[in-house]
Protein backbone atom coordinates (compact mmCIF):
# COMPACT_ATOMS: atom_id res chain seq x y z
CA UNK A 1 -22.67 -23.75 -30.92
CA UNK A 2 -25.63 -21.57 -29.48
CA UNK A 3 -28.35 -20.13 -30.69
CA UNK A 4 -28.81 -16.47 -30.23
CA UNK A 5 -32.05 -14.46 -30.33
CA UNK A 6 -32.26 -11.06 -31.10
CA UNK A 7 -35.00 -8.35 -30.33
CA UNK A 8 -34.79 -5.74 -33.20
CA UNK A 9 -35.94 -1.87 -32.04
CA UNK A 10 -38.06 -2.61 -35.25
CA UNK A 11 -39.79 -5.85 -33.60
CA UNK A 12 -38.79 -8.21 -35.67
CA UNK A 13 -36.67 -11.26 -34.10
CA UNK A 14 -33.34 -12.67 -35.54
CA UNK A 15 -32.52 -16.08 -34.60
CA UNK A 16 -28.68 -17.02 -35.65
CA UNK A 17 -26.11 -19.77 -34.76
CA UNK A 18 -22.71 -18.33 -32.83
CA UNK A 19 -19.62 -20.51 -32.00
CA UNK A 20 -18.95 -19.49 -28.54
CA UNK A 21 -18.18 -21.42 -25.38
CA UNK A 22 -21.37 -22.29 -23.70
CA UNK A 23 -19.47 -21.52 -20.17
CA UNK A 24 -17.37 -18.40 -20.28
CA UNK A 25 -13.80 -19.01 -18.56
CA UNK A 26 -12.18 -17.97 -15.72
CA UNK A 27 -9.79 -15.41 -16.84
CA UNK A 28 -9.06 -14.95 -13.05
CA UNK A 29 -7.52 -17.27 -11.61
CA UNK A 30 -5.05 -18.18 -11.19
CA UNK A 31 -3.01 -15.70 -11.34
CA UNK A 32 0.82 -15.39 -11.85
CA UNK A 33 3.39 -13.44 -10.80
CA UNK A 34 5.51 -11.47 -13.17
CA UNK A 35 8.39 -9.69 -12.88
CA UNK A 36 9.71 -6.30 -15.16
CA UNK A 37 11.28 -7.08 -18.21
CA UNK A 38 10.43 -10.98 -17.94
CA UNK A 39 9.27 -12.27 -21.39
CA UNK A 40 5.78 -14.34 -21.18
CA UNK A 41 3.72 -16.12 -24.06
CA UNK A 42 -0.13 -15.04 -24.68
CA UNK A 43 -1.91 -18.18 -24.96
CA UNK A 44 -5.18 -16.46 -24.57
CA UNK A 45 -7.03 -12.92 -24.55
CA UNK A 46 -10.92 -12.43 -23.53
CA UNK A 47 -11.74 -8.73 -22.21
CA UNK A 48 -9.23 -7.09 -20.11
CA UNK A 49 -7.46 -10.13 -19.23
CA UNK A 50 -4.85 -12.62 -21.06
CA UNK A 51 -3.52 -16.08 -20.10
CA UNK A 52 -0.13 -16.52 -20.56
CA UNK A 53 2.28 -18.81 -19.88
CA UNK A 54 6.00 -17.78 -18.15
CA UNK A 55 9.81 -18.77 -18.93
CA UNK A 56 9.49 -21.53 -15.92
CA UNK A 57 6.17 -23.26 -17.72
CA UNK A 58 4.10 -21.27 -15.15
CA UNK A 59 0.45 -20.72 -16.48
CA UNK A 60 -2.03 -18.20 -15.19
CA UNK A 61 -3.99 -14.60 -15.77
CA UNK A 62 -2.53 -11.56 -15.85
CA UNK A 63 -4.51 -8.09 -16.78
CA UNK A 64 -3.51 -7.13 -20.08
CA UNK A 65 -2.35 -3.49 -18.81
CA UNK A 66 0.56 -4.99 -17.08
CA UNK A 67 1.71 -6.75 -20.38
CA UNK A 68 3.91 -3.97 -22.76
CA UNK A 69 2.36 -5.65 -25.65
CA UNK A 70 2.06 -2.41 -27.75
CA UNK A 71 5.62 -0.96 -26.83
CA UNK A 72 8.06 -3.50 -27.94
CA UNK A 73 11.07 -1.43 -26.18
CA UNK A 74 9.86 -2.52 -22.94
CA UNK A 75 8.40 0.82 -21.48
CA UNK A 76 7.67 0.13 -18.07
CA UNK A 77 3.66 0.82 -17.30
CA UNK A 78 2.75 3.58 -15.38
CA UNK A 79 0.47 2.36 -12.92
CA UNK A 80 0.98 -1.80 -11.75
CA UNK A 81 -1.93 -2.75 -9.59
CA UNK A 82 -0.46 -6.36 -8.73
CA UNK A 83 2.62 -4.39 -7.94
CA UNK A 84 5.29 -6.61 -10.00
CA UNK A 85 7.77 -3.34 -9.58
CA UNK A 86 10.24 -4.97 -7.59
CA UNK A 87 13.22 -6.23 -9.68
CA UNK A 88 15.24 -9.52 -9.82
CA UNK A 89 18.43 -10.63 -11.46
CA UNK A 90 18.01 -13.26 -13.91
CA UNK A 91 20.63 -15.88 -11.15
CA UNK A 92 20.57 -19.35 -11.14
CA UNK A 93 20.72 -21.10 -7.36
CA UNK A 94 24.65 -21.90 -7.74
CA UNK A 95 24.66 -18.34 -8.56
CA UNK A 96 23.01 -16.96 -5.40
CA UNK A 97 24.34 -19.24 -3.05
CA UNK A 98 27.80 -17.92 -4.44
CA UNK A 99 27.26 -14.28 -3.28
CA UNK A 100 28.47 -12.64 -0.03
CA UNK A 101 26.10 -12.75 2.92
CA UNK A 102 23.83 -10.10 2.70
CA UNK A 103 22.65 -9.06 5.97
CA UNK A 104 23.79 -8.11 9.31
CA UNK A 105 22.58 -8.91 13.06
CA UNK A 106 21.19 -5.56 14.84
CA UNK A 107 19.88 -7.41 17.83
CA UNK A 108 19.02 -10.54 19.06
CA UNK A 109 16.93 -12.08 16.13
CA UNK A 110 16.80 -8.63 14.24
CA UNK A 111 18.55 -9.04 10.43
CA UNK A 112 18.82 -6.37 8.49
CA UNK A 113 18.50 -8.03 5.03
CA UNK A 114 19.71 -5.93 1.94
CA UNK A 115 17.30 -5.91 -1.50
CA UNK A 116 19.86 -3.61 -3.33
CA UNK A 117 19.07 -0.42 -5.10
CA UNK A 118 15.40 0.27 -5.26
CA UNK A 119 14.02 3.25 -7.33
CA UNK A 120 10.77 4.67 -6.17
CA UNK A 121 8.95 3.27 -8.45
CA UNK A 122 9.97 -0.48 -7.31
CA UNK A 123 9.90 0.70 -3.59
CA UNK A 124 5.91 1.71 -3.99
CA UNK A 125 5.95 -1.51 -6.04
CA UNK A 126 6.39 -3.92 -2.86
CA UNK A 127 4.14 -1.28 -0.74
CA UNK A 128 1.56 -2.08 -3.69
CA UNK A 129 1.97 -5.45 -3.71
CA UNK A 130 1.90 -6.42 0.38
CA UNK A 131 -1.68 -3.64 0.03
CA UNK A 132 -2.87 -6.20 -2.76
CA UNK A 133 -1.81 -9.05 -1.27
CA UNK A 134 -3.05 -8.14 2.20
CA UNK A 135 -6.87 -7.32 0.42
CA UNK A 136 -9.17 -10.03 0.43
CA UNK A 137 -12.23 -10.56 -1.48
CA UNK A 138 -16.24 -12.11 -0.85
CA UNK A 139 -14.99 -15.55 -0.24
CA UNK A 140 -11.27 -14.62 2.41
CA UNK A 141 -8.87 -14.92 -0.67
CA UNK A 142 -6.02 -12.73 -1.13
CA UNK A 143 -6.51 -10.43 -4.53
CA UNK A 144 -2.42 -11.11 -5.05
CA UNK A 145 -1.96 -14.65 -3.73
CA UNK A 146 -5.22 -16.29 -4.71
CA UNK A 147 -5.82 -18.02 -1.09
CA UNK A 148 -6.89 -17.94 2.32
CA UNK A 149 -4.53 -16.09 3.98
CA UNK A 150 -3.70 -17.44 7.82
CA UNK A 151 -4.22 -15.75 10.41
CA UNK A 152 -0.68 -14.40 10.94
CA UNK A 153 -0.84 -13.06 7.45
CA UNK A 154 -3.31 -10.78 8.83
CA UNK A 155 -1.28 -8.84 11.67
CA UNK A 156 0.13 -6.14 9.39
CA UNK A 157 -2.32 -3.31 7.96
CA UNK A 158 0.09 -1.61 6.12
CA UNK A 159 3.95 -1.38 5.23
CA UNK A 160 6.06 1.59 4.76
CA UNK A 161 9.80 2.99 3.88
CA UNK A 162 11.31 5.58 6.13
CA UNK A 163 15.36 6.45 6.26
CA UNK A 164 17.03 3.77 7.57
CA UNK A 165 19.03 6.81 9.62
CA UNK A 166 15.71 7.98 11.42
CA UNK A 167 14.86 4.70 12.99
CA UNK A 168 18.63 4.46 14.41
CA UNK A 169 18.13 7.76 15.77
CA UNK A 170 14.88 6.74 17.47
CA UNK A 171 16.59 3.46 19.04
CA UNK A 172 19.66 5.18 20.03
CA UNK A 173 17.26 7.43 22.08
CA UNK A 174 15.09 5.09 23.36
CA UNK A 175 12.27 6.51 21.64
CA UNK A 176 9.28 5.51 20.12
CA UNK A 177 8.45 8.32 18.30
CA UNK A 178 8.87 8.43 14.24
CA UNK A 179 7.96 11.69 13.04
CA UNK A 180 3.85 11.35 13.22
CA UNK A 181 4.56 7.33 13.90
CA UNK A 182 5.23 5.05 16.77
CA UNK A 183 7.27 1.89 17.29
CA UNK A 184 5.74 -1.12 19.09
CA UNK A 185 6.83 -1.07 22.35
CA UNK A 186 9.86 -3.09 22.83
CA UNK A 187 11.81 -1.13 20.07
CA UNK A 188 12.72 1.52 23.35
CA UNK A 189 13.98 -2.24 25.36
CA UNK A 190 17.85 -1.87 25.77
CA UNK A 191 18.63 -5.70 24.42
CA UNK A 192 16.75 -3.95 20.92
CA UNK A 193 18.74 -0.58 21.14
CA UNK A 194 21.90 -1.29 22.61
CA UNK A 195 23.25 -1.33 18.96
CA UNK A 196 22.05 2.23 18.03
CA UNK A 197 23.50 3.78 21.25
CA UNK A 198 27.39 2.50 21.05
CA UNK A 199 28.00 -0.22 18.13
CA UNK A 200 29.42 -3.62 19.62
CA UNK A 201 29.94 -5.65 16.76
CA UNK A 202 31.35 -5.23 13.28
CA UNK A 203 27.55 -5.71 11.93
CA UNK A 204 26.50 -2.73 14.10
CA UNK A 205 29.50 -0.88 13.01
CA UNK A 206 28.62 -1.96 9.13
CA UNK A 207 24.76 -1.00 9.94
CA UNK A 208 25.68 2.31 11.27
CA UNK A 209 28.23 3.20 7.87
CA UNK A 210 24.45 1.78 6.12
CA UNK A 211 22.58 4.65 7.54
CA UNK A 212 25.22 7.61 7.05
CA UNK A 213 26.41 6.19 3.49
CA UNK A 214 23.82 4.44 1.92
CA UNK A 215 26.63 1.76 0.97
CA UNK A 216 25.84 -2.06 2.52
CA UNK A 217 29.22 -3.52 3.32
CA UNK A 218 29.00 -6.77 5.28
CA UNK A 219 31.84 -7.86 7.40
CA UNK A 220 33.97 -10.76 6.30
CA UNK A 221 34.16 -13.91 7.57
CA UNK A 222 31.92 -17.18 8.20
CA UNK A 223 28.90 -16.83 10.01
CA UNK A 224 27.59 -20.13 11.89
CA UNK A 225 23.99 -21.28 11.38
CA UNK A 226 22.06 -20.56 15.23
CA UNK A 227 20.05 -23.05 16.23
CA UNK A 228 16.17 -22.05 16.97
CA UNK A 229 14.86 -20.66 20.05
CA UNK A 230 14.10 -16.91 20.20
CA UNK A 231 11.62 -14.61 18.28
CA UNK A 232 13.46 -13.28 14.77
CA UNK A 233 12.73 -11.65 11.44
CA UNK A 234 13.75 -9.58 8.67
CA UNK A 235 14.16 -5.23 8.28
CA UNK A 236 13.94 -5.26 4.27
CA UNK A 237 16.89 -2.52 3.73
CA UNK A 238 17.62 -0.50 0.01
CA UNK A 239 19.83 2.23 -0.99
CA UNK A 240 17.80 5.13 -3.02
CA UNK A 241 19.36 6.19 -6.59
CA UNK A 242 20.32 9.15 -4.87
CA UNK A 243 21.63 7.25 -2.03
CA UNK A 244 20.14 7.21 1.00
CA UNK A 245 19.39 4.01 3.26
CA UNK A 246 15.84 2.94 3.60
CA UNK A 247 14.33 0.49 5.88
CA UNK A 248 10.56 -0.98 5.29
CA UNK A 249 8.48 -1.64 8.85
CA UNK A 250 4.73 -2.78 8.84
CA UNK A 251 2.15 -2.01 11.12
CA UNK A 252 0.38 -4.23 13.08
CA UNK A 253 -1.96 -3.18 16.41
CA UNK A 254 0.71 -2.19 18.82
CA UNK A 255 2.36 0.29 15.86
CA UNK A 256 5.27 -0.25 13.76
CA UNK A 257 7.61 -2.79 13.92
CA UNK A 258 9.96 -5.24 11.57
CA UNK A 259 8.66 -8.40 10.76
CA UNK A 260 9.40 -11.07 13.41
CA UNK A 261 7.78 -13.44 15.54
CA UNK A 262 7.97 -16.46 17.43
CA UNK A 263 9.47 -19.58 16.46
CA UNK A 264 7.35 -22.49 15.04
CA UNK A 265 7.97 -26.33 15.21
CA UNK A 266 8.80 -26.64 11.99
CA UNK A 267 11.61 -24.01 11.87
CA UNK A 268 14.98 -25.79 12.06
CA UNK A 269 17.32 -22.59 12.88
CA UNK A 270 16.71 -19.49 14.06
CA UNK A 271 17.25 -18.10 9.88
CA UNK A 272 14.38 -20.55 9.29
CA UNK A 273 12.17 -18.21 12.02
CA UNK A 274 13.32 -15.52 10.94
CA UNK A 275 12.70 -15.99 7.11
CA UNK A 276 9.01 -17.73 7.87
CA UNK A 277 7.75 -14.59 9.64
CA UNK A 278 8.89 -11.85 7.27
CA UNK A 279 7.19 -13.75 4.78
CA UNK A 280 3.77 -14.16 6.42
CA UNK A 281 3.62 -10.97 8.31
CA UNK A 282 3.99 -9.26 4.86
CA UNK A 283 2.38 -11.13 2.97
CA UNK A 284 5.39 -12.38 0.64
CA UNK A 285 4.95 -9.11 -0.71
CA UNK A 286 9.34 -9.13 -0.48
CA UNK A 287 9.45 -13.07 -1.22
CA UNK A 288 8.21 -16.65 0.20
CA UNK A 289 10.26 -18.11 3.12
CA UNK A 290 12.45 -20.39 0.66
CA UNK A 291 13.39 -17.73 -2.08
CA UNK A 292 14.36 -15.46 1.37
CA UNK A 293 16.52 -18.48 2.80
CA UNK A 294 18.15 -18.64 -0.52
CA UNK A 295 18.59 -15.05 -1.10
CA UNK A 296 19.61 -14.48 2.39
CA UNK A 297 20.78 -17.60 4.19
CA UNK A 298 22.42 -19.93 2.25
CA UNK A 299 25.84 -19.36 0.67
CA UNK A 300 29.59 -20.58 0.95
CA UNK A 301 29.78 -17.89 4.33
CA UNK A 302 27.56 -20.28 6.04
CA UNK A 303 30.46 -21.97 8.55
């Protein structure tokens, strides 16, 4: 309870009692992620914002415009600021770690790693979401992930799709030239292109099909885990609705590039490198380093 003066345009003062909270809540923080077409539970509203609570128990903020509270057929909104556009199949664990490997090898530490198909919408969604992530506020925290980010986090500006089939033209080539863009500068080295130029393996061969099909068809077979030792990361790949094969790169002070790096003591396998730095150079904007080992690198193919 509070008490509450007041001032009338006539003079004359109004004293009342109120039941309000004496220290408005954070309706902030923290925040939640929340994917289309997932069900949450409003616990509470104030202003513009709503806590709510997820399937998994998960409690947190979320602006109310992301929440399809007045269109009970699930109309997607037209604008998502957090950028929660990016779909994912209701799977259990068991269930992805029973699926076909989904990636090939383009060059030494370079996986191509396959999302599915992405409408534009979902593809401007992860854009969206690595530009929120990636935006800090007064005190250093992320606006999407609610912390400091590290310094590594920090490398990549920006992110962008292009065809998958332009950047095997430019590495068959040698060039660094993308249209109005350029590659860092070891994309024109021959141990990164030597796959564009003449396929040598059936992942090349499978990567190449990728690019002129739009259809991701990953060779058969086993594939043994590599212990850790050289730089490695992840080229996000996605078929269009109409198609075509799409490749995301981020850009970092030396131009475009995938997202790899070095290797860091705690990385057990050269997957483990290789699913660490995607996930910090883009901010998770695609997923943390465990839900990309599980996605990615775990599965009855593993020899």
């Amino acid at each position: 309870m509070v008490v509450v003066k007041h001032q009338r345009r006539d003079g004359i003062t109004d004293t009342l009692l109120r039941t309000v909270p004496t220290k408005k809540p954070n309706f902030t923080k923290p925040q939640v992620r929340v994917w289309n077409d997932e069900s949450v539970t409003i616990l509470d509203k104030m202003g513009d914002f709503a806590r709510i609570c997820t399937r998994n128990g998960k409690k947190g903020y979320l602006q109310l415009k992301h929440l399809d509270i007045d269109h009970p057929e699930g109309v997607q909104t037209e604008h998502l600021e957090v950028a929660e556009a990016c779909k994912e199949e209701e799977v259990s664990k068991d269930d992805l770690r029973a699926k076909g490997r989904q990636w090939v090898k383009l060059f030494p530490g370079g996986y191509a790693c396959y999302f599915g198909r992405l409408t534009a919408f979902e593809r401007d969604g992860l854009v969206a979401r690595f530009r929120r992530n990636r935006q800090t506020d007064h005190r250093g925290y992320s606006l999407g992930l609610g912390r400091k980010l590290v310094s590594c986090e920090k490398e990549m500006s920006d992110v962008m799709w292009i065809p998958a089939r332009c950047f095997r033209d430019a590495q068959a080539t040698e060039s660094l030239k993308l249209g109005n863009y350029r590659l860092r500068s070891w994309f024109n080295e021959k141990w990164c292109t030597k796959w564009a130029r003449t396929p040598h393996t059936p992942d090349h061969d499978a990567f190449h099909n990728f690019c002129k099909t739009g259809a991701f068809v990953v060779p058969s077979g086993r594939v043994a885990l590599k212990r850790v030792g050289i730089p490695a990361g992840i080229i996000p790949c996605c078929t269009t609705p109409e198609g075509e094969a799409m490749i995301l790169l981020g850009r970092d002070a030396g131009g475009w590039s995938c997202f790899l790096g070095g290797r860091d003591k705690t990385d057990k396998s050269e997957w483990d490198t290789a699913v660490r730095e995607a996930a910090e150079e883009a901010c998770e904007c695609f997923g943390n380093s465990e839900e990309l080992k599980l996605r990615f690198f775990s599965g009855a193919w593993v020899a």
